[in-house]
N, C-alpha and C. Protein backbone atom coordinates (compact mmCIF):
# COMPACT_ATOMS: atom_id res chain seq x y z
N UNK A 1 86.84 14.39 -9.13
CA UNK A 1 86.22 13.24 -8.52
C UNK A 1 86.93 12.97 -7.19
N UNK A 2 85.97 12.44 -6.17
CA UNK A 2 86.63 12.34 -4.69
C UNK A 2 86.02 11.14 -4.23
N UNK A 3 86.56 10.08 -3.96
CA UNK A 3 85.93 8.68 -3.54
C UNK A 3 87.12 8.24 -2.00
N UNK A 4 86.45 7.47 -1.72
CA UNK A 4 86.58 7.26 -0.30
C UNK A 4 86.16 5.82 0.55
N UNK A 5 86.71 4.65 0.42
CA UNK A 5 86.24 3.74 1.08
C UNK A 5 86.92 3.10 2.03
N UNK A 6 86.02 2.31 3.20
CA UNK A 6 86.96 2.13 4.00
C UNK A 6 85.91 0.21 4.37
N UNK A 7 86.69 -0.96 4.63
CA UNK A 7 85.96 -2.08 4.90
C UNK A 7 86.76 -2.56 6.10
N UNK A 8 85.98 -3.52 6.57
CA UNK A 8 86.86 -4.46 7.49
C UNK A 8 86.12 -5.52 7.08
N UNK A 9 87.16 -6.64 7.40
CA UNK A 9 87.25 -8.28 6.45
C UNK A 9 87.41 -9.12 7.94
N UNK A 10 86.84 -10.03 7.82
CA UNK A 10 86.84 -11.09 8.35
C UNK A 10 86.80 -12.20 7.88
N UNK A 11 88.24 -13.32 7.79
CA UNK A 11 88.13 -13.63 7.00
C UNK A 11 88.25 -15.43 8.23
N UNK A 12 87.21 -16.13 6.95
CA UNK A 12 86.86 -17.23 7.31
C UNK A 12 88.20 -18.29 7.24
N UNK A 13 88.79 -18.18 6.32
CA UNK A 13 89.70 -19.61 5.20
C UNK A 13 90.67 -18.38 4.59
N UNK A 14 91.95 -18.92 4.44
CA UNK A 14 92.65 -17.88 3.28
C UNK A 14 91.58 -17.58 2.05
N UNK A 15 90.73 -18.23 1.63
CA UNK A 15 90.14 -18.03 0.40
C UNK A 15 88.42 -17.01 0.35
N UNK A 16 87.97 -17.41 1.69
CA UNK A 16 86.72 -16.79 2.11
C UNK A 16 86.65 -15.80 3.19
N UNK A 17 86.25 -14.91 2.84
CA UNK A 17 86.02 -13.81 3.82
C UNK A 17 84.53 -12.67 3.84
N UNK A 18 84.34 -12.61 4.68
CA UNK A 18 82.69 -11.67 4.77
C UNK A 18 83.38 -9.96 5.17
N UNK A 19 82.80 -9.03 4.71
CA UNK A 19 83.30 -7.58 5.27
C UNK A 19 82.40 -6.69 5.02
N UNK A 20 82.16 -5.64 5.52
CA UNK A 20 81.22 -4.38 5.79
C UNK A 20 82.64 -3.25 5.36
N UNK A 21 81.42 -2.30 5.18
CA UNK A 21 82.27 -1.35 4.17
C UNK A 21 81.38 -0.14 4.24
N UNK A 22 82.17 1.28 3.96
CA UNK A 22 81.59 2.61 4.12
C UNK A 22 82.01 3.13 3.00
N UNK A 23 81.34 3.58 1.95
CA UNK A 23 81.78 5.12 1.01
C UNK A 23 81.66 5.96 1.10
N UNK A 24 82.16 6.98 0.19
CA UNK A 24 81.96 8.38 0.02
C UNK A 24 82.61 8.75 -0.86
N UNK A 25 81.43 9.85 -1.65
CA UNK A 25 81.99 10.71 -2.72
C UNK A 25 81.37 11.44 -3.64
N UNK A 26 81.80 12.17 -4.46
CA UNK A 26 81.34 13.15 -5.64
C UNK A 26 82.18 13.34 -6.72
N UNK A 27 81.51 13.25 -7.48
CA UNK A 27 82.22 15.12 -8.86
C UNK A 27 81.90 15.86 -8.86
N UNK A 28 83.00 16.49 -9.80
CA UNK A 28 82.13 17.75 -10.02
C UNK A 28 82.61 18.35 -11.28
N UNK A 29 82.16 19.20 -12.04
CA UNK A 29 82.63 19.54 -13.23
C UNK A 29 83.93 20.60 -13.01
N UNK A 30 84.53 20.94 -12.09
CA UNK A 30 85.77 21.60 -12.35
C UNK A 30 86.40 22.28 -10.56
N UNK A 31 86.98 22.57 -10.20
CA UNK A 31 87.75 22.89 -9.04
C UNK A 31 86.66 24.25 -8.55
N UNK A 32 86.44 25.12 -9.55
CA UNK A 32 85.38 26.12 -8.83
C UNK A 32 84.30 25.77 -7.56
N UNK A 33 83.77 24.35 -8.99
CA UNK A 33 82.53 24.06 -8.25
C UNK A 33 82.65 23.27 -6.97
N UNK A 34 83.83 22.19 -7.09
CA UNK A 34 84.08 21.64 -5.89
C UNK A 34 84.63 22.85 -4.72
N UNK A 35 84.93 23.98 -4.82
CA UNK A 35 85.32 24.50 -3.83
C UNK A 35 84.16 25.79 -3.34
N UNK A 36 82.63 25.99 -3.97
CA UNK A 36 81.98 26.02 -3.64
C UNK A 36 80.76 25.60 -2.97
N UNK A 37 81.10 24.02 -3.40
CA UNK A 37 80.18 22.96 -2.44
C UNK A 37 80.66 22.43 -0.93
N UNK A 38 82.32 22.52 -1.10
CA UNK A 38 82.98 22.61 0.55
C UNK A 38 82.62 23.92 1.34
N UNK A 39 82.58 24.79 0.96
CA UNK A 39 82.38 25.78 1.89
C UNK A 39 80.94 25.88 1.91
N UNK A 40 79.42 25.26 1.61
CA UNK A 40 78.52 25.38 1.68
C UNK A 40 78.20 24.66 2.93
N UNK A 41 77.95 23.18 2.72
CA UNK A 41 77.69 22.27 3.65
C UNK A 41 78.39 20.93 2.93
N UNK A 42 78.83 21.01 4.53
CA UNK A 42 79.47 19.58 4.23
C UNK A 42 78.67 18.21 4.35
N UNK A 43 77.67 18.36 5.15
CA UNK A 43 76.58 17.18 4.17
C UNK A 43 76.18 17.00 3.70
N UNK A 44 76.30 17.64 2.68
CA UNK A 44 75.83 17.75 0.97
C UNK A 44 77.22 17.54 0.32
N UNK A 45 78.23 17.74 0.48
CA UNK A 45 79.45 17.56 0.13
C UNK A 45 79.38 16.39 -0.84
N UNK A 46 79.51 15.06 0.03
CA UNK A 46 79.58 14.06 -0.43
C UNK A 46 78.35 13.08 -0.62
N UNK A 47 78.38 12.61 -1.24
CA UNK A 47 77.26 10.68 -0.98
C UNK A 47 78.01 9.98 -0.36
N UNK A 48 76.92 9.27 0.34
CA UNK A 48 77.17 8.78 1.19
C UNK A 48 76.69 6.86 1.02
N UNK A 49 77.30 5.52 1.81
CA UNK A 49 76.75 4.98 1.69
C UNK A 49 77.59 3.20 2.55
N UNK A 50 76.92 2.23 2.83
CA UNK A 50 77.22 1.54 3.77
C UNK A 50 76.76 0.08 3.06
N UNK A 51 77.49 -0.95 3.93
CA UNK A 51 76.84 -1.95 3.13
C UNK A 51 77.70 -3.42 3.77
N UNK A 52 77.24 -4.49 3.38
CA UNK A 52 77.91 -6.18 3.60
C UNK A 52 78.44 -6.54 2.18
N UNK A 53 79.22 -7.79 2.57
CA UNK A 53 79.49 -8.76 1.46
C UNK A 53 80.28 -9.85 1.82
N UNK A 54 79.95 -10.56 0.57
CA UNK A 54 81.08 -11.68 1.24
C UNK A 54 81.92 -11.88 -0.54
N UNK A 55 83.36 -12.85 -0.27
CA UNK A 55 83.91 -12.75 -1.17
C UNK A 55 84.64 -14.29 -1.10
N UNK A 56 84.95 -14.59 -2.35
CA UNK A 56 85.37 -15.80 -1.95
C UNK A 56 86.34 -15.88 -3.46
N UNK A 57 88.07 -16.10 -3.05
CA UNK A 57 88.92 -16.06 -3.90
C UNK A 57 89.11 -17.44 -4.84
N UNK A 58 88.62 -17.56 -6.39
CA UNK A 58 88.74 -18.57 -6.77
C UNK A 58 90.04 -18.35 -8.00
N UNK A 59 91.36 -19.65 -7.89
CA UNK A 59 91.70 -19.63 -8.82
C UNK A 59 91.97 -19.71 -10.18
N UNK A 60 92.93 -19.12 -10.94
CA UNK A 60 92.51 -18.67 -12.51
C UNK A 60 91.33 -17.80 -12.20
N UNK A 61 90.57 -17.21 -11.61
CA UNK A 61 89.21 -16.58 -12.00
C UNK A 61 89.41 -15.30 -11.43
N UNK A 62 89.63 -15.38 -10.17
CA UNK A 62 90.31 -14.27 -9.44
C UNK A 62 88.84 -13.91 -8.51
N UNK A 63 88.37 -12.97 -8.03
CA UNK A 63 87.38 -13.02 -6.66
C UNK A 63 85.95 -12.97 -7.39
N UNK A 64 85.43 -13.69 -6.42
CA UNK A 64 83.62 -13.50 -6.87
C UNK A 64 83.67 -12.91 -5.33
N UNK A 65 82.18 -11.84 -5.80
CA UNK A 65 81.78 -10.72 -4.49
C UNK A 65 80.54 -10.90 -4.67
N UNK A 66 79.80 -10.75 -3.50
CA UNK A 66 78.61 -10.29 -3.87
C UNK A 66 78.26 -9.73 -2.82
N UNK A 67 77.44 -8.27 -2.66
CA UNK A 67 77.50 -7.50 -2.10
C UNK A 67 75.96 -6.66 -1.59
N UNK A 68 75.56 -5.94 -0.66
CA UNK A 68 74.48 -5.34 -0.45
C UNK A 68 74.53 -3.98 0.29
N UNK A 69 74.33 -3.20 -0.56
CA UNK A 69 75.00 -1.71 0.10
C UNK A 69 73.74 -0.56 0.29
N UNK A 70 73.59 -0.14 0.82
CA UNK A 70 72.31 0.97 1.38
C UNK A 70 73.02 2.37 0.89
N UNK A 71 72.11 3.56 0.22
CA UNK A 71 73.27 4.54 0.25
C UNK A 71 71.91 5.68 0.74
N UNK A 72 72.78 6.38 1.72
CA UNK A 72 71.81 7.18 2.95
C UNK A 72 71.43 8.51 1.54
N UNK A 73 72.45 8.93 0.67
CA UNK A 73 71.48 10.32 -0.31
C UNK A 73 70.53 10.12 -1.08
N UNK A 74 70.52 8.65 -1.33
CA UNK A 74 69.74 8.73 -2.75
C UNK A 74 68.23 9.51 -2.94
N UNK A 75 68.07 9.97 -2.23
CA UNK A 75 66.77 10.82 -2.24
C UNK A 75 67.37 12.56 -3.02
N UNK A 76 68.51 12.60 -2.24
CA UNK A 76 68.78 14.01 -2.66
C UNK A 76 69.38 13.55 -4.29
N UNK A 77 69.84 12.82 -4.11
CA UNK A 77 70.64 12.24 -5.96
C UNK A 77 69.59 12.40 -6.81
N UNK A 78 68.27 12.34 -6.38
CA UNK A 78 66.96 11.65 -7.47
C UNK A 78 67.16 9.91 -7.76
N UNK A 79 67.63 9.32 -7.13
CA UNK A 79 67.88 8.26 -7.10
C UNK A 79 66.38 6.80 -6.97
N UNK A 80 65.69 6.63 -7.37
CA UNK A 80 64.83 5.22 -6.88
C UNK A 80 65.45 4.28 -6.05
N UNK A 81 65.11 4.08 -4.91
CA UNK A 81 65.19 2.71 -3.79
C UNK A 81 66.50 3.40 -3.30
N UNK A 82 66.76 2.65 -2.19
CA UNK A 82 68.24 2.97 -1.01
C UNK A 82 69.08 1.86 -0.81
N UNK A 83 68.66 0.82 -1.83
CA UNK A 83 69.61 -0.56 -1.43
C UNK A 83 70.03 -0.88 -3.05
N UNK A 84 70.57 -1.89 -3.13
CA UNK A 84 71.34 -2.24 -3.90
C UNK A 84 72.33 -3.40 -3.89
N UNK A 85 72.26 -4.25 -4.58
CA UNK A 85 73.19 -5.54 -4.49
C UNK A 85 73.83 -5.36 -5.75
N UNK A 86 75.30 -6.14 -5.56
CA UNK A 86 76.45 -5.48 -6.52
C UNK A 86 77.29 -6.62 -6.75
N UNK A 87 77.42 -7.83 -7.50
CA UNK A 87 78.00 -8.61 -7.97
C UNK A 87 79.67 -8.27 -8.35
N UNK A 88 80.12 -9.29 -8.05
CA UNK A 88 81.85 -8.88 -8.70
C UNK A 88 82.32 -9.85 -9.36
N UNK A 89 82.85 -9.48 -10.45
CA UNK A 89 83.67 -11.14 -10.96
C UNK A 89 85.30 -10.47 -11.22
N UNK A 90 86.16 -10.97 -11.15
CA UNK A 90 87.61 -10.76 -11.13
C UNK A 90 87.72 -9.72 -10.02
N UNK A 91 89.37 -9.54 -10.79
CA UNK A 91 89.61 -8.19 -9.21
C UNK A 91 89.76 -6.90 -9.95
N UNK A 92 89.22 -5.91 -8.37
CA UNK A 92 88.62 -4.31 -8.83
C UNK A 92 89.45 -4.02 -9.56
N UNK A 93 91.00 -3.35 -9.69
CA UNK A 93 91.96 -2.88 -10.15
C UNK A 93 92.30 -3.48 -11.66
C-alpha cells in the first residue's frame, strides 16, 4: 500500500480552520506487482484525487470535519460519480 497526502490549512480561530488537500495512492497484492505497474505508466500508477474542508476542534470530542473531495480515476477504478463528501468525528490517528 502507497498513500500520499498533502493539505494546506488556514486557520480562522485556534479552534477553526478551512484546508484543501491532494491524494494519492494504491495497492497491490505483493512487490512483483507493484514493480510492474511503476515501470508501465506512471499515470496509472496511482489514484488520484483533490478536495476542501473545513474542521472545527471541539473539546472532550476531539475534531469534527467535513469534507468534499473529487477523485480524477474513478472512471478507470469502475467507480460511480467523481465527488464525494466525507464526514469526520474524532481524530484520524
Amino acid at each position: 500500500m502507497l498513500v500520499g497526502n498533502l493539505e494546506i490549512k488556514y486557520s480562522f480561530s485556534p479552534s477553526v480552520y478551512i484546508l484543501t488537500f491532494g491524494d494519492a495512492g494504491n495497492s497491490w497484492m505483493g512487490f512483483s506487482e507493484f514493480r510492474s505497474g511503476l515501470k508501465k505508466d506512471l499515470s496509472k500508477f496511482l489514484y488520484r484525487g483533490a478536495g476542501v474542508g473545513i474542521r472545527l476542534e471541539v473539546p472532550m470530542l476531539g475534531i469534527l470535519g467535513l469534507d468534499y473531495g473529487y477523485g480524477f480515476d474513478r472512471a478507470r477504478a469502475k467507480l460511480r460519480g467523481k465527488s464525494e463528501i466525507h464526514f469526520q468525528l474524532g481524530t484520524t490517528f
